[in-house]
N, C-alpha and C. Protein backbone atom coordinates (compact mmCIF):
# COMPACT_ATOMS: atom_id res chain seq x y z
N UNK A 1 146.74 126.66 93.93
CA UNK A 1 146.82 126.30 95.33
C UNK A 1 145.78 127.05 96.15
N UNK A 2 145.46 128.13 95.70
CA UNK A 2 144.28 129.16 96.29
C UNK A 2 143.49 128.74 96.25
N UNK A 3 142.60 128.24 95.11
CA UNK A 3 141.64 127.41 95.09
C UNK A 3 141.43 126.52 95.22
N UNK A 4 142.09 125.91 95.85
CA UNK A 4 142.50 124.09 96.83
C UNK A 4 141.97 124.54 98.07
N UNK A 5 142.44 125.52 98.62
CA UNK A 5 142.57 126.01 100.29
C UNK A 5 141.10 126.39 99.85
N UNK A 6 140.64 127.32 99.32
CA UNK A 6 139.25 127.59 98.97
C UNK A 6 138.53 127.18 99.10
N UNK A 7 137.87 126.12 98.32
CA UNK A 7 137.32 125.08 98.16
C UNK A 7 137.29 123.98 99.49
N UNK A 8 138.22 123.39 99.91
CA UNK A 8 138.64 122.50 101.29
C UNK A 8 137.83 123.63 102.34
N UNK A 9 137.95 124.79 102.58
CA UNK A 9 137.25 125.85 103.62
C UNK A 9 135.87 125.60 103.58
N UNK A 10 135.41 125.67 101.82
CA UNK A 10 133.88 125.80 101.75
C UNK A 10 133.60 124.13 101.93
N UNK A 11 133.79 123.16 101.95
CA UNK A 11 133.38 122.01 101.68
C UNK A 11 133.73 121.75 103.48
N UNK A 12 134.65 122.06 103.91
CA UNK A 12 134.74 121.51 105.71
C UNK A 12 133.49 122.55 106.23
N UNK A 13 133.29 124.11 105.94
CA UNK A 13 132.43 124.21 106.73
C UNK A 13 130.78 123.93 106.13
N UNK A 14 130.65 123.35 104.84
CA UNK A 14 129.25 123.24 104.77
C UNK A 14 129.20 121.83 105.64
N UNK A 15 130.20 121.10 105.62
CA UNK A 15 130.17 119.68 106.38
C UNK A 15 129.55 120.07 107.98
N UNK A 16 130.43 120.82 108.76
CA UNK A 16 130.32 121.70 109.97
C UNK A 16 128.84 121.73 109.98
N UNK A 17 127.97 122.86 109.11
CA UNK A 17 126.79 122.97 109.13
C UNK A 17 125.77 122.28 108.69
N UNK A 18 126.29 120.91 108.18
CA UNK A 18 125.10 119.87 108.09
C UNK A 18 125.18 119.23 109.13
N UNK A 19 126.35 118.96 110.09
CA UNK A 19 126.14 118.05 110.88
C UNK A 19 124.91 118.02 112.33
N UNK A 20 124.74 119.34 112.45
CA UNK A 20 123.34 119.40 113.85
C UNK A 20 122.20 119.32 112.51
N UNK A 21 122.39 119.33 111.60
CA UNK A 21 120.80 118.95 110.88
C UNK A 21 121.08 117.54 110.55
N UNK A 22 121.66 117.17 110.28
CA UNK A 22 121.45 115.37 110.14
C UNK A 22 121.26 115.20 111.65
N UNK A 23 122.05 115.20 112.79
CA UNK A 23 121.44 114.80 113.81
C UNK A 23 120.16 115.08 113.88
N UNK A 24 119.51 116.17 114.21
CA UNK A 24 117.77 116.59 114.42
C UNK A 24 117.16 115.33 113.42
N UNK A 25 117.72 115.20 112.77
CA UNK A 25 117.25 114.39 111.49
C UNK A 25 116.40 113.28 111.79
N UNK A 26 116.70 112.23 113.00
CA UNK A 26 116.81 111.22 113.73
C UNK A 26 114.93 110.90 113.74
N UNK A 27 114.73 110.05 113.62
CA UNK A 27 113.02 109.73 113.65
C UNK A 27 112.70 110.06 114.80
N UNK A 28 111.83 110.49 114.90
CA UNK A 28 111.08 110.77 116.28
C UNK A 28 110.26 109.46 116.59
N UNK A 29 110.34 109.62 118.46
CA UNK A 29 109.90 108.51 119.14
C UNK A 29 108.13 108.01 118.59
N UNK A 30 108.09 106.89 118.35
CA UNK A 30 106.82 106.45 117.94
C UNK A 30 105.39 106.62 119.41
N UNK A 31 104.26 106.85 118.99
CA UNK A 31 102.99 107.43 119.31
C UNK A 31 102.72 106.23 120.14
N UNK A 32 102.56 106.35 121.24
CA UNK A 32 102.06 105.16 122.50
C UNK A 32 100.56 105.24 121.99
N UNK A 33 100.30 104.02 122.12
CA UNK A 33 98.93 103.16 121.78
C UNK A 33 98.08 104.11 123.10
N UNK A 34 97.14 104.47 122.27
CA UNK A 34 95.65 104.89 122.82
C UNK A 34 94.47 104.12 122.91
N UNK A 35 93.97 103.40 124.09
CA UNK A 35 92.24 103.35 124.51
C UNK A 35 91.37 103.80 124.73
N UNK A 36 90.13 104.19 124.04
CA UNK A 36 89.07 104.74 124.75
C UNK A 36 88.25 103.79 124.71
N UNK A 37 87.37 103.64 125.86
CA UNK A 37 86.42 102.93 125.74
C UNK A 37 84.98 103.47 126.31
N UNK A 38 83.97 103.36 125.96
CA UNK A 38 82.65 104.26 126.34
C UNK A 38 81.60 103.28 126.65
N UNK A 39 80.54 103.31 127.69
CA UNK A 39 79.59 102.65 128.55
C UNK A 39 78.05 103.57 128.89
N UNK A 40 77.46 102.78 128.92
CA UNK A 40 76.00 103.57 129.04
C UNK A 40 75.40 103.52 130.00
N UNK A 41 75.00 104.13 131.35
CA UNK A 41 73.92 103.67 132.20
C UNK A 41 73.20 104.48 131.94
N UNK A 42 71.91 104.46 131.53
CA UNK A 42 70.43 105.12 130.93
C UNK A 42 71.41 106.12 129.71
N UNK A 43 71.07 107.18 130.18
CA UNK A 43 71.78 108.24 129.18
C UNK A 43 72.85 109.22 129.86
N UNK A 44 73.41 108.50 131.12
CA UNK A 44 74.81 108.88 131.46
C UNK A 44 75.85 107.90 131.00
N UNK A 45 77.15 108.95 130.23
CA UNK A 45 77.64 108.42 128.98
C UNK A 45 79.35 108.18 129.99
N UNK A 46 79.62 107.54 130.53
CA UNK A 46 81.51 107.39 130.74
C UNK A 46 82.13 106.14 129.93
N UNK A 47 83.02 106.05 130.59
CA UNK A 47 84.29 105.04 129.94
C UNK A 47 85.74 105.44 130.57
N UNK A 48 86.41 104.93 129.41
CA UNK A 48 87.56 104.85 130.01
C UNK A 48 89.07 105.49 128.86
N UNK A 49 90.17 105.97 129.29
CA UNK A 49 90.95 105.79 128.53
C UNK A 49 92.55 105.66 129.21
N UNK A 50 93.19 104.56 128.29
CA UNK A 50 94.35 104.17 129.11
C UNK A 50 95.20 104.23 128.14
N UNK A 51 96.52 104.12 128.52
CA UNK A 51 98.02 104.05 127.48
C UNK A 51 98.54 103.91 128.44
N UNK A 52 100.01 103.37 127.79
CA UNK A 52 101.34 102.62 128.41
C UNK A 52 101.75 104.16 129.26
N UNK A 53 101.84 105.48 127.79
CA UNK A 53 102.43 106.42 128.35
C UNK A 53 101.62 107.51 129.18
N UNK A 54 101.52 107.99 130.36
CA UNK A 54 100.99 108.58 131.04
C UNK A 54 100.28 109.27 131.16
N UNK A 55 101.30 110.60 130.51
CA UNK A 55 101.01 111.67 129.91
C UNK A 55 99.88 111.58 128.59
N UNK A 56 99.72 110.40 128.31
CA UNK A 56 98.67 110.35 126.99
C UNK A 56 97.43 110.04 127.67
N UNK A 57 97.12 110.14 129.22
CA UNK A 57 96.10 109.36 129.76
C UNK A 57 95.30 111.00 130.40
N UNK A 58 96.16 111.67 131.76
CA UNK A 58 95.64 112.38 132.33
C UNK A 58 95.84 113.90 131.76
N UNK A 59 94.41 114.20 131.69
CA UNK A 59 94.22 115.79 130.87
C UNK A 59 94.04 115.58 129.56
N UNK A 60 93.78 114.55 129.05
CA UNK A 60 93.47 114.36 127.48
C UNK A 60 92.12 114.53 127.50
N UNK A 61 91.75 114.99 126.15
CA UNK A 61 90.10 115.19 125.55
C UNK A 61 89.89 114.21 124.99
N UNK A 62 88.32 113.58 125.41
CA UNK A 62 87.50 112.80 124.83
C UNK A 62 86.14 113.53 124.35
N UNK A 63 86.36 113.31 122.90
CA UNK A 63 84.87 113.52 122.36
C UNK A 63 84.08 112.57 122.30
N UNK A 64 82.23 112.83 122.56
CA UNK A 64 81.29 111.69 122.69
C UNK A 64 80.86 111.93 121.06
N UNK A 65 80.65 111.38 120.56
CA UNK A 65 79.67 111.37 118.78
C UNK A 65 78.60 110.68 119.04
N UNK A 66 77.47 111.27 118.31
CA UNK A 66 76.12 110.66 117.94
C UNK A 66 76.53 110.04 116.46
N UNK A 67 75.66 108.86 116.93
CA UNK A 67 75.99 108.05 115.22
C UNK A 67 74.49 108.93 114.79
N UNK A 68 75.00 109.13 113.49
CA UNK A 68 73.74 109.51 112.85
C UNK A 68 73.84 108.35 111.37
N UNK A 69 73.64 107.27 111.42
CA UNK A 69 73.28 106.58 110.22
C UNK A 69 74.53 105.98 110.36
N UNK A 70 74.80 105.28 109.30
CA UNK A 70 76.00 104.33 109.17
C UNK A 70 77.43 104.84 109.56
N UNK A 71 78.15 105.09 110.53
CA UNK A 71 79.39 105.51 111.35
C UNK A 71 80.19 105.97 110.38
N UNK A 72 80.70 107.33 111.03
CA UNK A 72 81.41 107.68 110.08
C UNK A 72 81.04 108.42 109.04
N UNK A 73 79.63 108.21 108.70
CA UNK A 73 78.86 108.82 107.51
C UNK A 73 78.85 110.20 106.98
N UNK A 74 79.58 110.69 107.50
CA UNK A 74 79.89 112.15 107.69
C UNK A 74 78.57 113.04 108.67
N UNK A 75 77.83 112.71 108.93
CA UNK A 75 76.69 113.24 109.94
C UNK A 75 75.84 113.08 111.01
N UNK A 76 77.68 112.40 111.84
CA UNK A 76 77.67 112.31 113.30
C UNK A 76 78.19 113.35 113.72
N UNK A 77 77.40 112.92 114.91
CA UNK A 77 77.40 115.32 116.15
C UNK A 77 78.39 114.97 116.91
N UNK A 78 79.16 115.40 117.23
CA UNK A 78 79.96 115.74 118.66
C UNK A 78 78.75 116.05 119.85
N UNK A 79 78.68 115.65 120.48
CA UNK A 79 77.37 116.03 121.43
C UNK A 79 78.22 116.23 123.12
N UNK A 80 79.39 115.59 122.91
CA UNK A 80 79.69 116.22 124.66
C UNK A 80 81.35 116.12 125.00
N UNK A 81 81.92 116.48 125.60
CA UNK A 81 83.40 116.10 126.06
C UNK A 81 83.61 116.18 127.11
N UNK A 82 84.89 115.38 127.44
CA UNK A 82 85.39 115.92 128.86
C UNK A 82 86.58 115.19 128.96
N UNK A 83 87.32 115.92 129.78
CA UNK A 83 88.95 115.51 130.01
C UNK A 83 89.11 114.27 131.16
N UNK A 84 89.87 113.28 130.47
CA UNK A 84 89.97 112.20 131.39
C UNK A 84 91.07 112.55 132.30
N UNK A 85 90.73 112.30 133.90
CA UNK A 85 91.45 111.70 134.43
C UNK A 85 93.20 111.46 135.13
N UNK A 86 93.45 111.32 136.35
CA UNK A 86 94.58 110.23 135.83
C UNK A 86 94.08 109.30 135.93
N UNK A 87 93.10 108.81 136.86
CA UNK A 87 93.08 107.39 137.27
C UNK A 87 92.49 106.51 135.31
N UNK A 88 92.14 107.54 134.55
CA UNK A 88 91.73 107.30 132.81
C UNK A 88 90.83 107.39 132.79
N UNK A 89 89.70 107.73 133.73
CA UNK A 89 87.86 107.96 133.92
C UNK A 89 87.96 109.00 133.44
N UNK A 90 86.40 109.32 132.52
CA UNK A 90 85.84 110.37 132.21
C UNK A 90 84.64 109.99 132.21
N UNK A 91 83.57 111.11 132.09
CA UNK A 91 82.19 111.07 132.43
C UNK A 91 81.36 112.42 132.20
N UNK A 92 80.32 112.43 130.95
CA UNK A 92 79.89 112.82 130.32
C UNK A 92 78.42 113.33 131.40
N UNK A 93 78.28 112.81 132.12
CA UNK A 93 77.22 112.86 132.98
C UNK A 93 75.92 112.53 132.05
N UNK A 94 74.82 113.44 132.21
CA UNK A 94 73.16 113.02 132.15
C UNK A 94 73.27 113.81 131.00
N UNK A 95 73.55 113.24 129.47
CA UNK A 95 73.28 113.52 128.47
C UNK A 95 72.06 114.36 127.80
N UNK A 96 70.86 113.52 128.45
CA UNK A 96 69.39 113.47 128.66
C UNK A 96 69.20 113.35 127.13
N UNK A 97 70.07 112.25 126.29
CA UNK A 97 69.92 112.45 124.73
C UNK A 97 70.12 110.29 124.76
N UNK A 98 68.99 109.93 123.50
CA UNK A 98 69.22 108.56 123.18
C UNK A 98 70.21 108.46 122.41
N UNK A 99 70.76 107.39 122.23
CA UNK A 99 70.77 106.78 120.55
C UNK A 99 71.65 105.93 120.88
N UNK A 100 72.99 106.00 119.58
CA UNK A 100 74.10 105.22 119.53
C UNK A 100 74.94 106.02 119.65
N UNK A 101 76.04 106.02 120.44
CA UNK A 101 77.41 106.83 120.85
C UNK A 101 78.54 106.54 120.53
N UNK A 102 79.61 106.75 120.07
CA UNK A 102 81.18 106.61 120.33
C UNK A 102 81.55 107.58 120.95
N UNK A 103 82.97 107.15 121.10
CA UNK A 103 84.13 108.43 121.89
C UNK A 103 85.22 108.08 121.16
N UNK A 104 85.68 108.97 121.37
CA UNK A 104 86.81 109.30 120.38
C UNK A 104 88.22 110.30 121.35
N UNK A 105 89.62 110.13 121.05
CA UNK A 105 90.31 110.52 121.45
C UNK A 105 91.51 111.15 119.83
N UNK A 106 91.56 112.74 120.17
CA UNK A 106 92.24 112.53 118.74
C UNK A 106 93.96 111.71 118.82
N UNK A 107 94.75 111.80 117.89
CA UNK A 107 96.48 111.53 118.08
C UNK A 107 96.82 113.02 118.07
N UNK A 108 98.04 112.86 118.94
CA UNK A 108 99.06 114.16 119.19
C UNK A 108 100.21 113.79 118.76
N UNK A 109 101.28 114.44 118.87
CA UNK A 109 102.70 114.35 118.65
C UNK A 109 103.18 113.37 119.24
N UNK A 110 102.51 113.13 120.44
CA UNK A 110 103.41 111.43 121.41
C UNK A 110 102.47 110.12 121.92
N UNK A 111 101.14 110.83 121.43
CA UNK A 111 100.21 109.73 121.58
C UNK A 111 99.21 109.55 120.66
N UNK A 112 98.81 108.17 120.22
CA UNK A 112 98.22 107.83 118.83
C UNK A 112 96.55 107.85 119.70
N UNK A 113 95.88 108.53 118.76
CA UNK A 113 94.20 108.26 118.30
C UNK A 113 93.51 106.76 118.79
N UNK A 114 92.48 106.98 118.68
CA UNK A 114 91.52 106.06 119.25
C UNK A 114 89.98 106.08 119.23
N UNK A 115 89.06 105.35 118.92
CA UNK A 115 87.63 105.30 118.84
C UNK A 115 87.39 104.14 119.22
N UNK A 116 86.24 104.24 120.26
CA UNK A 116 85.40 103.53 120.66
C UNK A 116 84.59 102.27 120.09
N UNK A 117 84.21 101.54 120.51
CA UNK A 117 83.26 100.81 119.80
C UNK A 117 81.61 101.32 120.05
N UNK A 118 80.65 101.36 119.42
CA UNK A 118 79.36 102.03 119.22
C UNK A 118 78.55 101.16 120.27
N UNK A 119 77.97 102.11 121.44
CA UNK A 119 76.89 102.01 122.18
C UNK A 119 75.82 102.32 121.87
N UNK A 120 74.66 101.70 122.96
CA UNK A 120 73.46 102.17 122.51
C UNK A 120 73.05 102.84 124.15
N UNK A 121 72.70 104.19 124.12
CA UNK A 121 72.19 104.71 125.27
C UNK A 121 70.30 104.90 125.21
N UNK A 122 69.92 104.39 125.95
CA UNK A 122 68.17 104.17 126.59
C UNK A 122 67.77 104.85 127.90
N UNK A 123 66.73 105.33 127.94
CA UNK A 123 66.37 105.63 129.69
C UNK A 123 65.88 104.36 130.02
C-alpha cells in the first residue's frame, strides 16, 4: 500500500511539473512577411520597406550589397546601411560607387527576411 501512495505522489507531481512545459510548448506566432525594395537616382541608393506588422518596418536594418558577378556568388560587399523609417523609407544617400545593388533585410524572431531585386546604379 506504501508503494501505491508512493508512486501515485511521484507520477501526480511529475504530471504537476510537465504541465507549464507543455504549455510554453505551443508554436510560436509565425514571421510577418517582409519587403524591401531598392531604387537608383545616379548613385543615390533608397527604397523602401513595408510589412503587415509594424514593428518589422520602423528601426529595422537594411543592408545595400554590391553584386560582384553572378548574385549571391559569395563576393558581394555590403557597401552601406541604414535604418528604415516608420513611414518604411530608407536612404543610403550619395554612394559615389557604380554598379549593380541589392538590399537586403535580415529575419528576426517576429519578422521574416527579404531581398531586393538587382539594380543598376550610373552617374
Amino acid at each position: 500500500m506504501k508503494t501505491t501512495t508512493t508512486t501515485l505522489a511521484l507520477l501526480t507531481s511529475a504530471a504537476l511539473l510537465a504541465a507549464p512545459a507543455m504549455a510554453s510548448a505551443q508554436p510560436a506566432a509565425a514571421r510577418a512577411k517582409s519587403t524591401v525594395t531598392i531604387k537608383a537616382e545616379g548613385v543615390d541608393l533608397s527604397g523602401t520597406l513595408s510589412s503587415p506588422r509594424k514593428s518589422c518596418v520602423n528601426g529595422r536594418k537594411v543592408i545595400v550589397i554590391k553584386q560582384v558577378g553572378t548574385r549571391g556568388g559569395g563576393n558581394d560587399k555590403v557597401i552601406a546601411s541604414d535604418t528604415a523609417s516608420a513611414d518604411g523609407t530608407w536612404s543610403t544617400g550619395n554612394t559615389g560607387i557604380e554598379g549593380r545593388f541589392y538590399a537586403k533585410v535580415k529575419k528576426t524572431a517576429t519578422c521574416g527576411g527579404d531581398t531586393s531585386k538587382t539594380i543598376r546604379a550610373v552617374r
